[in-house]
C-alpha atoms as a PDB file:
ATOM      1  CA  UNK A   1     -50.051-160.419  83.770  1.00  0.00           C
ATOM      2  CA  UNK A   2     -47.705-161.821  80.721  1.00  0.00           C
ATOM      3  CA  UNK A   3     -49.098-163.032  78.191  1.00  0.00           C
ATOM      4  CA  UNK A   4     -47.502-166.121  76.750  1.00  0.00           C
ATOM      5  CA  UNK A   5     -47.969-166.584  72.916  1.00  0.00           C
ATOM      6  CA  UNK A   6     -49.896-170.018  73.335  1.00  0.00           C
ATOM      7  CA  UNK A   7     -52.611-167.603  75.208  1.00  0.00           C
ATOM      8  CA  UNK A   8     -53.304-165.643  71.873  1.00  0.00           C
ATOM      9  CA  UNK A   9     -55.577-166.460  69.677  1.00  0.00           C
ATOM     10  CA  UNK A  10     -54.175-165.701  65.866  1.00  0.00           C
ATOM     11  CA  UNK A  11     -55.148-166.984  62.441  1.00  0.00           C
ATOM     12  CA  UNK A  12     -53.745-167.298  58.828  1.00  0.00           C
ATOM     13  CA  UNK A  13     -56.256-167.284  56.284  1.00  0.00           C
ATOM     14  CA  UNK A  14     -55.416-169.532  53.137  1.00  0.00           C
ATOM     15  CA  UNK A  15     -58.156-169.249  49.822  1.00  0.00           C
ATOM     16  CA  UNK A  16     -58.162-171.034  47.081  1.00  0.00           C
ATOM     17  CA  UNK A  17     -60.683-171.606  43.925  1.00  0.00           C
ATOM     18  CA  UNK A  18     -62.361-175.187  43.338  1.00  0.00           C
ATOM     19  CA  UNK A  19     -63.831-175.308  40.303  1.00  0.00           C
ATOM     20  CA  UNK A  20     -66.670-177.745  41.465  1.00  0.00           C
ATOM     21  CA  UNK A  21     -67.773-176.916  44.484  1.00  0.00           C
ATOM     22  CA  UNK A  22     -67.052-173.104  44.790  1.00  0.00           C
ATOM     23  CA  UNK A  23     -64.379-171.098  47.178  1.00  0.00           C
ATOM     24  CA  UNK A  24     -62.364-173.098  49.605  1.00  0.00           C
ATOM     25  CA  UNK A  25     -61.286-171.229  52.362  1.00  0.00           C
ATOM     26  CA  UNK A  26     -59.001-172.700  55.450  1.00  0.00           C
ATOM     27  CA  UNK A  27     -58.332-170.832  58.716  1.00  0.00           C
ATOM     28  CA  UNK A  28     -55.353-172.191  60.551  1.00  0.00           C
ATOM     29  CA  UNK A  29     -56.303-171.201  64.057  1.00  0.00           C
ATOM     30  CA  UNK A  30     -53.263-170.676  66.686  1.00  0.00           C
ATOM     31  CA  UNK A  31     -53.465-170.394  70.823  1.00  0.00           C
ATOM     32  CA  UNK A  32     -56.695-170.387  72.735  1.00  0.00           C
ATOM     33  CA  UNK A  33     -60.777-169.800  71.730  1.00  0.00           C
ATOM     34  CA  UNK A  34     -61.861-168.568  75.233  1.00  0.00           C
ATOM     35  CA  UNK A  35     -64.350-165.834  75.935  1.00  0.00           C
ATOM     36  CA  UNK A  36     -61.976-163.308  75.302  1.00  0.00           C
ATOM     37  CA  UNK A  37     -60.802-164.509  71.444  1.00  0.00           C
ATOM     38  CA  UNK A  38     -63.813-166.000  70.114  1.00  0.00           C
ATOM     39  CA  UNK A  39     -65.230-162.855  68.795  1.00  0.00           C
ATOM     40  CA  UNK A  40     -61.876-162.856  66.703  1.00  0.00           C
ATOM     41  CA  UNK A  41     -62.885-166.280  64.628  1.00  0.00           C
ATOM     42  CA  UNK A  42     -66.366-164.691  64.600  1.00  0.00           C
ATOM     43  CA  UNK A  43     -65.176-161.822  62.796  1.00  0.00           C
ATOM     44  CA  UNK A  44     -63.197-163.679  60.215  1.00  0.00           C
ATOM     45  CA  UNK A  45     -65.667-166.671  59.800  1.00  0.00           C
ATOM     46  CA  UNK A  46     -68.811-164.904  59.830  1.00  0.00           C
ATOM     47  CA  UNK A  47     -68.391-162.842  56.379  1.00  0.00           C
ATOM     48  CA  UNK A  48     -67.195-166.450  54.331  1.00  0.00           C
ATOM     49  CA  UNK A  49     -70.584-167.775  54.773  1.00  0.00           C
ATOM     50  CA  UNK A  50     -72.744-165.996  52.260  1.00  0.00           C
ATOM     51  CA  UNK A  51     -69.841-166.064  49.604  1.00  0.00           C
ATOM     52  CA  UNK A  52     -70.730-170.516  50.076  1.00  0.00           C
ATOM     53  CA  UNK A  53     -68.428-172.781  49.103  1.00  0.00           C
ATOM     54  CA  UNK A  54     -66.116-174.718  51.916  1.00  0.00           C
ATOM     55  CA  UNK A  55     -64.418-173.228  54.939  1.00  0.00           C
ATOM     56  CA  UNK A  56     -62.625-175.450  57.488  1.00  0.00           C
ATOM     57  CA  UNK A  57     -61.277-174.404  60.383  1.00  0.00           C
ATOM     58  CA  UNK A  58     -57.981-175.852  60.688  1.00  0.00           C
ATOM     59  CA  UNK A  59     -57.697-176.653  65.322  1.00  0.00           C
ATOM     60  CA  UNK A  60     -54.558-178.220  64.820  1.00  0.00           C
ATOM     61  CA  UNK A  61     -52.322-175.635  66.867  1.00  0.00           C
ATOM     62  CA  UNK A  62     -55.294-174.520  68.978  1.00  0.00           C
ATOM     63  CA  UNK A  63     -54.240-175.060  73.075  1.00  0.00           C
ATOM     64  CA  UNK A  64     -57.680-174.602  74.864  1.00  0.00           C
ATOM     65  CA  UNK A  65     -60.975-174.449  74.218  1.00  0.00           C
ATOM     66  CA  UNK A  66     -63.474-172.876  76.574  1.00  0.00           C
ATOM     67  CA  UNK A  67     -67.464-172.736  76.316  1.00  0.00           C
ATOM     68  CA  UNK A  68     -67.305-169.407  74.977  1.00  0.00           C
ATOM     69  CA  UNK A  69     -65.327-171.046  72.270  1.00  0.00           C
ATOM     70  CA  UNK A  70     -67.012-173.802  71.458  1.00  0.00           C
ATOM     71  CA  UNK A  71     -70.162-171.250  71.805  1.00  0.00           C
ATOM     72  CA  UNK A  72     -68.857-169.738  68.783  1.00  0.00           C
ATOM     73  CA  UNK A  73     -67.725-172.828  67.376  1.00  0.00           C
ATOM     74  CA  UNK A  74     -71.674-173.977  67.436  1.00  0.00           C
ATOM     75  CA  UNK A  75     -72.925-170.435  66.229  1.00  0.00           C
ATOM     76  CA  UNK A  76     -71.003-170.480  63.224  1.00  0.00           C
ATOM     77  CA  UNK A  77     -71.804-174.134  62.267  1.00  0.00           C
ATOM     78  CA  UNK A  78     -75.929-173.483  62.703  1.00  0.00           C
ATOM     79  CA  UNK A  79     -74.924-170.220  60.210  1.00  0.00           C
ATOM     80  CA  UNK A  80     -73.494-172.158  57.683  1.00  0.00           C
ATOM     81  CA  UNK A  81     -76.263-174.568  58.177  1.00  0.00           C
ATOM     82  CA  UNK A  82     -78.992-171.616  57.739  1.00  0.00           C
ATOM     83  CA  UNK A  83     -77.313-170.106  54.882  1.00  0.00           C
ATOM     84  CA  UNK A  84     -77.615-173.345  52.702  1.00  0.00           C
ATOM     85  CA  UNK A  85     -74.473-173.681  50.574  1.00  0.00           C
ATOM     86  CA  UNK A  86     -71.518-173.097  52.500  1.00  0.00           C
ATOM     87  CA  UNK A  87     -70.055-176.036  54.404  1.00  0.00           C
ATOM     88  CA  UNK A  88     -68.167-175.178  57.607  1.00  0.00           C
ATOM     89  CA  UNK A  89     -66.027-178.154  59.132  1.00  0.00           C
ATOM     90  CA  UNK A  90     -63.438-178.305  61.649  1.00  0.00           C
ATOM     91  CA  UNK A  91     -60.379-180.289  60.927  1.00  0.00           C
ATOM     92  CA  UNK A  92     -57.358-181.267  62.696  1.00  0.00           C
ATOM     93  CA  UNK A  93     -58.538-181.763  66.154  1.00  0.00           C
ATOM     94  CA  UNK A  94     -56.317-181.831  68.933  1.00  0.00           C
ATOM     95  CA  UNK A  95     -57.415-184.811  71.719  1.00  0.00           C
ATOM     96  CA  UNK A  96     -58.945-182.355  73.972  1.00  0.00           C
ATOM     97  CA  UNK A  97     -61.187-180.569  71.753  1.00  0.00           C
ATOM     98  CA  UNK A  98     -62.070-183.850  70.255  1.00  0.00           C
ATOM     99  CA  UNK A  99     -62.919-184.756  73.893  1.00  0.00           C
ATOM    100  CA  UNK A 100     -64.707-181.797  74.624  1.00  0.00           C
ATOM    101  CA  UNK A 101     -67.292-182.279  71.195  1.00  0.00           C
ATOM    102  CA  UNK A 102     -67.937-185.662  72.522  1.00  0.00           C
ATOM    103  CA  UNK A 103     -69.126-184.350  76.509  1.00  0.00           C
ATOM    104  CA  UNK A 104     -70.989-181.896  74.510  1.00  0.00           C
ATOM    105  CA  UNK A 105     -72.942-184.533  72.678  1.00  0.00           C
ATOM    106  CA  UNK A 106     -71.734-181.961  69.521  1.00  0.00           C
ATOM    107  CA  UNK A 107     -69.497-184.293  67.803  1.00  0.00           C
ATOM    108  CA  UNK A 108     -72.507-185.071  65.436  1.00  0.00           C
ATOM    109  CA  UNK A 109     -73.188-181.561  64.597  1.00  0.00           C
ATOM    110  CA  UNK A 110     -69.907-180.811  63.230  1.00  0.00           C
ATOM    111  CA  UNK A 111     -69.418-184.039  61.212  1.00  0.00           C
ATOM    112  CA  UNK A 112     -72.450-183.106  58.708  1.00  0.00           C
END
């Protein structure tokens, strides 16, 4: 099977210091979060939280979304949640992923 580069998942990290409320850290996520690439956004996303401050994950260029993915998606959130003083929030949302927060009755979790 080929894969076609819209099938793999890939990130760019961009930090940068605010003053006020601590690190900001955006992940510009790229291709599909399926069962097979969401342990990648786990890895990156899961060491930010401690260190607080912001991190948004930037689903602008993001293709697909399965339930794995929005598994990890959840995970992640009720993390930063736990932890206390980082805020995690997705930005950019494609139609589809908007869609699929809303049939997940999720669409309040991630806008707190």
């Amino acid at each position: 099977m080929t894969t076609t580069p819209e099938a793999v998942f890939h990130y760019e990290v961009q930090k940068s210091a605010d003053e006020g409320a601590g690190p900001v850290t955006i992940i510009v996520c790229h291709g599909k979060v399926t069962s097979e690439t969401s342990g990648q956004l786990k890895e990156v996303v899961k060491p930010l939280i401690p260190l607080g401050g912001r991190i948004a994950l930037d689903l602008t260029d993001v293709s697909y979304m399965d339930s794995s993915g929005l598994g990890a998606l959840v995970g992640l959130k009720v993390s930063a949640l736990r932890e206390g003083y980082c805020k995690l929030e997705l930005v950019n949302l494609s139609q589809r992923v908007k869609e699929l927060l809303r049939l997940s009755n999720l669409t309040q979790l991630f806008s707190s």
